[in-house]
N, C-alpha and C. Protein backbone atom coordinates (compact mmCIF):
# COMPACT_ATOMS: atom_id res chain seq x y z
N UNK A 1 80.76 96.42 83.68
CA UNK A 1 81.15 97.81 83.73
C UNK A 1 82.38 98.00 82.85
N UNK A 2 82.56 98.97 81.95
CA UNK A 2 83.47 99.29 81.18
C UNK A 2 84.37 100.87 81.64
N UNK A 3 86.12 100.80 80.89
CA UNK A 3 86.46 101.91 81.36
C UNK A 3 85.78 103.68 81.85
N UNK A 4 84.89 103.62 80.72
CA UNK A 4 83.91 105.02 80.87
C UNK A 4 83.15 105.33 82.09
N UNK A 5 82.21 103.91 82.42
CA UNK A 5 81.11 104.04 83.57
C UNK A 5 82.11 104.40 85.15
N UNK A 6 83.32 103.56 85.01
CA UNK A 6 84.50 103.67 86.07
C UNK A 6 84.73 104.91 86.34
N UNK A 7 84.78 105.33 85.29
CA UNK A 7 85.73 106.91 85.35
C UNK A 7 84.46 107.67 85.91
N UNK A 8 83.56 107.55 85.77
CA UNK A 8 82.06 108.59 85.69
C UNK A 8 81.25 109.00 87.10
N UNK A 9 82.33 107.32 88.13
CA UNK A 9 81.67 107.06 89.72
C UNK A 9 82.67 108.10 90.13
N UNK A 10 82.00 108.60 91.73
CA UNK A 10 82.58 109.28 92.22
C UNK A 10 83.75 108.67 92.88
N UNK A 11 84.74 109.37 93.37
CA UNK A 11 86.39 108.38 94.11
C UNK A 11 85.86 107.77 95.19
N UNK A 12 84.95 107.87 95.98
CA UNK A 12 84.77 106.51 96.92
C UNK A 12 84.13 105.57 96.50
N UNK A 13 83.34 105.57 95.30
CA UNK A 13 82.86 104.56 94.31
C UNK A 13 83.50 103.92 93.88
N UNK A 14 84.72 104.52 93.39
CA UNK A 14 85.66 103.71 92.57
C UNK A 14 85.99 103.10 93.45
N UNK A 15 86.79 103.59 94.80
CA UNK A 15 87.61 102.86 95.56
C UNK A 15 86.89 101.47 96.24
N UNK A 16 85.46 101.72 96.21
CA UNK A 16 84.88 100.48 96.34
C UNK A 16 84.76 99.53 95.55
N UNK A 17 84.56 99.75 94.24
CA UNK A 17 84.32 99.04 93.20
C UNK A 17 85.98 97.77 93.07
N UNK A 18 86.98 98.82 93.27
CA UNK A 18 88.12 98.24 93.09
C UNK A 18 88.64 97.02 94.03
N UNK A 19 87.86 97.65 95.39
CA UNK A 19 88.43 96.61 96.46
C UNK A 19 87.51 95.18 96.39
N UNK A 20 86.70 95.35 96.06
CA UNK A 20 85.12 94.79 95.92
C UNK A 20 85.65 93.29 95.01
N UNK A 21 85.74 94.34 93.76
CA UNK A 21 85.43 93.63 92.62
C UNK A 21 87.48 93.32 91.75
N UNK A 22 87.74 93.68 91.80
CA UNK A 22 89.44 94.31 91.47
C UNK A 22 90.44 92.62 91.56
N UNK A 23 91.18 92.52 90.75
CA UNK A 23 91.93 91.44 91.00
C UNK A 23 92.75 91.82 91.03
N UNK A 24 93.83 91.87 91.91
CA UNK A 24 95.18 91.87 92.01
C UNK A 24 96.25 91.08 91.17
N UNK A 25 96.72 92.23 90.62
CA UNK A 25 97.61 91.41 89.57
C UNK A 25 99.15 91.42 90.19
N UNK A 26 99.63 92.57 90.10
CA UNK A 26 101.28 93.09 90.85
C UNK A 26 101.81 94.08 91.46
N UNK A 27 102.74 94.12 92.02
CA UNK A 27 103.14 95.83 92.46
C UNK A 27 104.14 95.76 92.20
N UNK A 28 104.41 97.18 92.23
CA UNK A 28 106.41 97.71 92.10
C UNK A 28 106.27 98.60 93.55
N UNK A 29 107.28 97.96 93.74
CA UNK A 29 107.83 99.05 95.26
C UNK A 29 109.34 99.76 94.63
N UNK A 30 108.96 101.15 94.85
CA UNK A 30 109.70 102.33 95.12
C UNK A 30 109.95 102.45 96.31
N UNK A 31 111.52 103.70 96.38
CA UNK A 31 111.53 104.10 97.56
C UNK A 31 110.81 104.69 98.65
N UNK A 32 109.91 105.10 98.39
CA UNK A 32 108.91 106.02 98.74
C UNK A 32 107.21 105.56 98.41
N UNK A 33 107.24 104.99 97.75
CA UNK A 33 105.90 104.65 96.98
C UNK A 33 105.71 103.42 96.79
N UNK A 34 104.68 102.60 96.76
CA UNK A 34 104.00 101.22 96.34
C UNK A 34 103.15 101.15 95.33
N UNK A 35 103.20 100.99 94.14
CA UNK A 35 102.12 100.69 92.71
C UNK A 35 101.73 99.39 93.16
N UNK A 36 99.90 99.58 92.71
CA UNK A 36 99.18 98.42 93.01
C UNK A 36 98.57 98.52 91.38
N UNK A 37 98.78 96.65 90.67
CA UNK A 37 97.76 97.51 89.74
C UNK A 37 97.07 95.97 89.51
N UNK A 38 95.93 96.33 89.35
CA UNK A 38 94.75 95.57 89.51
C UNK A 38 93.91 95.08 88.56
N UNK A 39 93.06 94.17 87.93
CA UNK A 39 92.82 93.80 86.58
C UNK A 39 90.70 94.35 86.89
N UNK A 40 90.12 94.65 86.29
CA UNK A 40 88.93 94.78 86.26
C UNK A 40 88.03 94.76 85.33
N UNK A 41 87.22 93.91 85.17
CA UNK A 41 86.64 93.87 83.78
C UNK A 41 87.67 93.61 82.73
N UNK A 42 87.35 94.57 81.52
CA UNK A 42 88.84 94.63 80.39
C UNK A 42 89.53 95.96 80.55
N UNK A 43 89.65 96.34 81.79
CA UNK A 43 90.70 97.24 82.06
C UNK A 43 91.80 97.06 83.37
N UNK A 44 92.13 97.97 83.63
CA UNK A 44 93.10 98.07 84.69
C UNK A 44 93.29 99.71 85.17
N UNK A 45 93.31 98.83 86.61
CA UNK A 45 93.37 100.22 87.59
C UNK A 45 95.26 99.99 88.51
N UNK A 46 95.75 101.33 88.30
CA UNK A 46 96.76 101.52 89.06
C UNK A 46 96.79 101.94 90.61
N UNK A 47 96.93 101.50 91.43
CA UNK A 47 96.95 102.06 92.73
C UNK A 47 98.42 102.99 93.50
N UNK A 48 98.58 104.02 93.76
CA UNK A 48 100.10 104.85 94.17
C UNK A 48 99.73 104.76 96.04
N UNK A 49 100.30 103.92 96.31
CA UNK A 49 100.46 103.92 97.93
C UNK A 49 101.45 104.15 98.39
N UNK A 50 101.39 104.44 99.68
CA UNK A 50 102.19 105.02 100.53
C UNK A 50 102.82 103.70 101.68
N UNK A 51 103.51 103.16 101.42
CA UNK A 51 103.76 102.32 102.82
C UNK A 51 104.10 102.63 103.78
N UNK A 52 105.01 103.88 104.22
CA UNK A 52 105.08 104.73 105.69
C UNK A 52 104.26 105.09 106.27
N UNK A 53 102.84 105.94 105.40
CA UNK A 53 101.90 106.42 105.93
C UNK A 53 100.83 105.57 105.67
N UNK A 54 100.35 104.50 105.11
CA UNK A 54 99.41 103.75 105.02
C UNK A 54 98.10 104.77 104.14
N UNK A 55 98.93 105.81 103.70
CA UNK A 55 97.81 106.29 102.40
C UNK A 55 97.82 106.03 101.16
N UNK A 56 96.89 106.15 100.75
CA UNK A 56 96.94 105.87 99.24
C UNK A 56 97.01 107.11 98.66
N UNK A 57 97.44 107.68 97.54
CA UNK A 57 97.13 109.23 97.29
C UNK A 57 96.34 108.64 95.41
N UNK A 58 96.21 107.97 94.63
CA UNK A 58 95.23 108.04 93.79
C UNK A 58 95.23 106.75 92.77
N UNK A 59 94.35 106.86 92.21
CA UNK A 59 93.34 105.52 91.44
C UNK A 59 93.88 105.95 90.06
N UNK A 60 94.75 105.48 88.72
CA UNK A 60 94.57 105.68 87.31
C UNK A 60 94.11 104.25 86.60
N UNK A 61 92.78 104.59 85.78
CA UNK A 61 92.25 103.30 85.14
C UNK A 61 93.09 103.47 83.83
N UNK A 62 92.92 102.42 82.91
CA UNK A 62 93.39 102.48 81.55
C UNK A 62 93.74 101.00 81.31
N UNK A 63 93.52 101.09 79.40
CA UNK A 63 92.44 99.65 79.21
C UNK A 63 94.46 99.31 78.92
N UNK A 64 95.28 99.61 78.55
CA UNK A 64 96.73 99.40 77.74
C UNK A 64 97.79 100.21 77.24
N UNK A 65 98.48 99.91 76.84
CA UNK A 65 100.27 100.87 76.82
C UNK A 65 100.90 101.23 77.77
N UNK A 66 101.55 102.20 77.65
CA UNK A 66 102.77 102.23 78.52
C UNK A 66 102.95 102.56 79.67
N UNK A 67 101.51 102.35 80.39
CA UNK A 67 101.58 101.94 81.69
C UNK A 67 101.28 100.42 82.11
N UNK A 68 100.66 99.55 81.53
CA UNK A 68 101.07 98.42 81.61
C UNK A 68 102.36 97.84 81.24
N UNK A 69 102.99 98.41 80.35
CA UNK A 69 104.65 97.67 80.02
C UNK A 69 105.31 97.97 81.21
N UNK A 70 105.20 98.78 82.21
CA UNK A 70 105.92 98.67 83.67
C UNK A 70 105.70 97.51 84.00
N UNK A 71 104.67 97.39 83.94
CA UNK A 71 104.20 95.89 85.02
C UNK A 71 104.75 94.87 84.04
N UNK A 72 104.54 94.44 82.77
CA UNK A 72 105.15 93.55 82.28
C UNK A 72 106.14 93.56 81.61
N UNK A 73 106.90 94.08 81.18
CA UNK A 73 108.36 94.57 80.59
C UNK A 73 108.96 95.14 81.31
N UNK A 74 108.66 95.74 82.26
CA UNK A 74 109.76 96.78 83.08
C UNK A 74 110.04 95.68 83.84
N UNK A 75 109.54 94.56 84.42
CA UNK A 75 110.24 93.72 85.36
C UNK A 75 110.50 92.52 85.05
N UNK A 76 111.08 92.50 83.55
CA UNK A 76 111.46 91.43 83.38
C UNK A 76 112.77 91.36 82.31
N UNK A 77 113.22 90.56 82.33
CA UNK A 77 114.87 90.17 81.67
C UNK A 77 114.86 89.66 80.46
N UNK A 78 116.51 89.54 79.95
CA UNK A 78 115.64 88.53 78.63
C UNK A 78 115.52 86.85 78.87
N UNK A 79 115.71 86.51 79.75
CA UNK A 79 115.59 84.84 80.94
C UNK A 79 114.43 85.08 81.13
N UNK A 80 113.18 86.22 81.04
CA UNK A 80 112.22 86.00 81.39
C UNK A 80 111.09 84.62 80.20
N UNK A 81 110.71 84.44 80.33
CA UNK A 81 109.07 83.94 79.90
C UNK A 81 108.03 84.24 79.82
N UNK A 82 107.47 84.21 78.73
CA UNK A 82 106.06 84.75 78.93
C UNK A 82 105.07 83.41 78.52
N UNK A 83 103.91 83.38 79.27
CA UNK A 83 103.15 82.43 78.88
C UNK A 83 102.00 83.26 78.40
N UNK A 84 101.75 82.91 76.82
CA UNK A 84 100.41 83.41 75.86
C UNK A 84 98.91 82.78 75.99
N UNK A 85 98.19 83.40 76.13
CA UNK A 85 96.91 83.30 76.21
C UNK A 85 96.96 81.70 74.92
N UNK A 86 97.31 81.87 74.44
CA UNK A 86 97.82 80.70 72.74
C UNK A 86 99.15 80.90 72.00
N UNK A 87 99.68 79.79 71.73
CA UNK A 87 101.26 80.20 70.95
C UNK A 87 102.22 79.52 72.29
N UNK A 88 103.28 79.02 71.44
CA UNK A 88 104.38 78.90 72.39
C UNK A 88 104.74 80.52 73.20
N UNK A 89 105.47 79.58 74.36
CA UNK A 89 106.27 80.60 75.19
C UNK A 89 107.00 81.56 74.58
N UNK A 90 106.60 82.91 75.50
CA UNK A 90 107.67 83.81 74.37
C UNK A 90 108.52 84.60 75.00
N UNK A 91 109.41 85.27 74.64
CA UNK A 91 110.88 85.95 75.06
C UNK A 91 110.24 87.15 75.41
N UNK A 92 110.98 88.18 76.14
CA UNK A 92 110.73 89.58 76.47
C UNK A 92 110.75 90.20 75.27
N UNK A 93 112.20 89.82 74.29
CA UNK A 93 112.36 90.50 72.95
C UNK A 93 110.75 90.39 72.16
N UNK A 94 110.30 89.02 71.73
CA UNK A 94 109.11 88.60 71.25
C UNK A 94 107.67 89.46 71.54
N UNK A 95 107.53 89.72 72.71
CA UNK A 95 106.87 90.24 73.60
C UNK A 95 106.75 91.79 73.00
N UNK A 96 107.86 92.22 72.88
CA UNK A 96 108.12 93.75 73.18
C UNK A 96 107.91 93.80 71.01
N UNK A 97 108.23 93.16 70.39
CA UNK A 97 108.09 93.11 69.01
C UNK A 97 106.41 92.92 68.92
N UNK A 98 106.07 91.92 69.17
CA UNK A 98 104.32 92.17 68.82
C UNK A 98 103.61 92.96 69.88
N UNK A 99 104.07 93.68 70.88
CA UNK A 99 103.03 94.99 71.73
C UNK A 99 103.43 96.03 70.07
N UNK A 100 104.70 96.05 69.98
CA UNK A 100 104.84 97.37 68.86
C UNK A 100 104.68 97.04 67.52
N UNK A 101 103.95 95.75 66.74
CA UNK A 101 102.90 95.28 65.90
C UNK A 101 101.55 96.02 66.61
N UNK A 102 100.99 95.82 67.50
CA UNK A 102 99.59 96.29 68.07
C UNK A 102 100.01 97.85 67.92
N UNK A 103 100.57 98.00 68.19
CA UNK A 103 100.84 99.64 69.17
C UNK A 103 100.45 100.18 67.37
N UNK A 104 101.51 99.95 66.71
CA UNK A 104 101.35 100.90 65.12
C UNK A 104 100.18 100.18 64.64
N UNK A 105 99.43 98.99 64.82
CA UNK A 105 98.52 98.82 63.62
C UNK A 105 97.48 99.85 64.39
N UNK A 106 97.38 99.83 65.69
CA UNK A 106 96.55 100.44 66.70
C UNK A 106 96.35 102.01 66.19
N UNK A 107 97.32 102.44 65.84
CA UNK A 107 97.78 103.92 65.76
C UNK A 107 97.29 104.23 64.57
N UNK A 108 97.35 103.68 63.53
CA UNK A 108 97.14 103.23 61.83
C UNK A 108 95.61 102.99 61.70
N UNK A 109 95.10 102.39 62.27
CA UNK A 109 93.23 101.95 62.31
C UNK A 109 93.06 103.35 62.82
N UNK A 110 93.20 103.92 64.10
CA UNK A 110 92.60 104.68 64.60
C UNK A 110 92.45 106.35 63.55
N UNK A 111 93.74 106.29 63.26
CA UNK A 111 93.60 107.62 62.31
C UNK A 111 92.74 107.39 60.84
N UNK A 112 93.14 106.49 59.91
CA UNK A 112 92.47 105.87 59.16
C UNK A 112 90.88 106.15 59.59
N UNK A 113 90.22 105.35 60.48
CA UNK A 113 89.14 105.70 60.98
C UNK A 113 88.43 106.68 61.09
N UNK A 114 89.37 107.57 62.12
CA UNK A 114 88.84 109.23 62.18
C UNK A 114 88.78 109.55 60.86
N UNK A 115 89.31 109.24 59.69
CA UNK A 115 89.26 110.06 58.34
C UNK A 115 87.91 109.37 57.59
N UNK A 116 87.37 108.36 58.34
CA UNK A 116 85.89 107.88 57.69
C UNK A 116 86.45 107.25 56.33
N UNK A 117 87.48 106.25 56.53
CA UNK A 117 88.22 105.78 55.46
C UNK A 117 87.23 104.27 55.64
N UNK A 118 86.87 103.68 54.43
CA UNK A 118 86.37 102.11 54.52
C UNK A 118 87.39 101.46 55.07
N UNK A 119 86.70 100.46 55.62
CA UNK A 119 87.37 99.34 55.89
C UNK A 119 88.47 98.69 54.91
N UNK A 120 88.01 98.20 54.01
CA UNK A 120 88.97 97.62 52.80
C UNK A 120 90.04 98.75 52.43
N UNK A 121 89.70 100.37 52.58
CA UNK A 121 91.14 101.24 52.16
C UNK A 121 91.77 100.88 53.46
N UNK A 122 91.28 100.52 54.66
CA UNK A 122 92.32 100.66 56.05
C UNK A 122 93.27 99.68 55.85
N UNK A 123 92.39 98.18 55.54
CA UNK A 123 93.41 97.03 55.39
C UNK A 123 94.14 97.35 54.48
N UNK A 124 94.15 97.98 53.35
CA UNK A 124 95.19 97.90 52.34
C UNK A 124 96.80 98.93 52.93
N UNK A 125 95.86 100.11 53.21
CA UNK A 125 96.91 101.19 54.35
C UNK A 125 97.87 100.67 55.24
N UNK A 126 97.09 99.39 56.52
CA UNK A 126 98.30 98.89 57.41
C UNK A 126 98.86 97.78 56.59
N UNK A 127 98.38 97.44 55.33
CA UNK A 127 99.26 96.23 54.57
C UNK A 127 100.64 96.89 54.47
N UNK A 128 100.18 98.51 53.63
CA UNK A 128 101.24 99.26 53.13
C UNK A 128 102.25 99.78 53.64
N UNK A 129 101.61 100.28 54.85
CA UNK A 129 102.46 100.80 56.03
C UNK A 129 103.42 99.97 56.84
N UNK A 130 102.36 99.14 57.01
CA UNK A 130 103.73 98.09 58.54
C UNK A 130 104.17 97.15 57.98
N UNK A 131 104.39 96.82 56.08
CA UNK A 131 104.73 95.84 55.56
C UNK A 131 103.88 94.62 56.04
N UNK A 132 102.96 94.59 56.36
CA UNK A 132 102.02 93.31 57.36
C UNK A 132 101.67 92.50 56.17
N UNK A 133 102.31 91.02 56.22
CA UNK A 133 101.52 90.10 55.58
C UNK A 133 102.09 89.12 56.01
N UNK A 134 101.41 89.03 57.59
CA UNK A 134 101.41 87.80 58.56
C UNK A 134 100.13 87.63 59.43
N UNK A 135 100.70 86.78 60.27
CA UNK A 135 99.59 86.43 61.32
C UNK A 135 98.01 86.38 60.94
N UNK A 136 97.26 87.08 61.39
CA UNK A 136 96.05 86.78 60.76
C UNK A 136 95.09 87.59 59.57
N UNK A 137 96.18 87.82 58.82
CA UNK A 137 95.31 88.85 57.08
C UNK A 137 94.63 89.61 57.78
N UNK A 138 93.33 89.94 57.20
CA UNK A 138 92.47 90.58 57.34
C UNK A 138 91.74 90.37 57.90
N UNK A 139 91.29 89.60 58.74
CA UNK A 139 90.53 89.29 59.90
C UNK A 139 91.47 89.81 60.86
N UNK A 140 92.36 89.87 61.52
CA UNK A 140 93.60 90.59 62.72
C UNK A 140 93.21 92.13 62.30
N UNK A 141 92.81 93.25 61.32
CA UNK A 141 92.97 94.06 61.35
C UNK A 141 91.68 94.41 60.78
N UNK A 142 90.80 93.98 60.82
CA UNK A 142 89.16 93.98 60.50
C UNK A 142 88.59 93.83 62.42
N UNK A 143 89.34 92.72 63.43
CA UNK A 143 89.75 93.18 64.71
C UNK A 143 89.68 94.73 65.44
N UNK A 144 90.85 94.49 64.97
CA UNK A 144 91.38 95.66 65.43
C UNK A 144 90.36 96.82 65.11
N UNK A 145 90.19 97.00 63.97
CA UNK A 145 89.38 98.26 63.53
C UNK A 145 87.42 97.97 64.10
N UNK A 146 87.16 96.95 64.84
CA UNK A 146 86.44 96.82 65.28
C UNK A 146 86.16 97.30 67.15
N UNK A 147 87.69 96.92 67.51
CA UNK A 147 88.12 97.68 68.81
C UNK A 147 87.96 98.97 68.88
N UNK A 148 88.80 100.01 67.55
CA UNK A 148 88.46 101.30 67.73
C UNK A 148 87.29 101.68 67.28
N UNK A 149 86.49 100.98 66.81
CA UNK A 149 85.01 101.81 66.46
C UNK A 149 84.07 101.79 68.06
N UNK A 150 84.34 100.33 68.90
CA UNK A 150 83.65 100.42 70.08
C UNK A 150 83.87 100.91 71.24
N UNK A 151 85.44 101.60 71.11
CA UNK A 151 85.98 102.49 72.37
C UNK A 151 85.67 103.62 72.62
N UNK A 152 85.07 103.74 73.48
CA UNK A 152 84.18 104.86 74.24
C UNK A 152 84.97 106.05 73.72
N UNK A 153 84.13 107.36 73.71
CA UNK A 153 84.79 108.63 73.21
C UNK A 153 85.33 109.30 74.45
N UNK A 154 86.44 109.80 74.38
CA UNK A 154 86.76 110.85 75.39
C UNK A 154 86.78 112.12 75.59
């Protein structure tokens, strides 16, 4: 199941699907409020609970950005650690430098795209733009521009 089909069930669907199937990743406790947020498929669902009243008041899915950097940047220091899927351990600073590599090449493919620009003008565009001539050439942003062609329309 992907973000779209999620969004499409009715709210006691979801809420089943989540408890069901849903991995628990972390929460933030507020004064007032409890965030649950949960890993599913290749997305993520937020949960807003109530710990006085034992209600929940609502479900937000979403596949990335700046509602995940709560959960992983908002609670952490620069003593934190991060352990990478691959690559040495990395710093919060490190961390927060390649989400905002993704974030602009992200931003850069996607418009590019909408303009029905080739592939080869896009790579040359985020070469131009984000100064990029690291990590993985043109395969990292032949990626990327493969992500926004398969993300569901909204």
């Amino acid at each position: 199941m992907d973000l779209s089909e999620y969004i499409s069930k009715a709210k006691q669907e979801q809420w089943e699907i989540l408890w069901t199937k849903g991995v628990f990743i972390k929460q933030i406790l507020l004064e007032d409020s409890t965030y649950l947020l949960y890993a599913l498929n290749d997305f993520y669902v937020e949960m807003e609970f109530f710990p006085n009243s034992g209600n929940s008041k609502s479900l937000f899915a979403f596949t990335y950005g700046n509602y995940l950097d709560r959960y992983l940047l908002g609670n952490s220091d620069e003593g934190t650690k991060f352990i990478p899927g691959h690559g040495p351990l990395s710093t919060k600073k490190e961390v927060q430098k390649y989400r905002d590599l993704l974030t602009g090449m992200l931003t850069i493919v996607e418009e590019l795209t909408n303009e029905e620009m080739s592939i080869n003008d896009i790579i040359a565009q985020v070469k131009v733009r984000m100064d990029y001539n690291h990590y993985s050439g043109n395969d990292f942003i032949m990626q990327v521009h493969r992500s926004v062609q398969n993300k569901p329309k909204e």
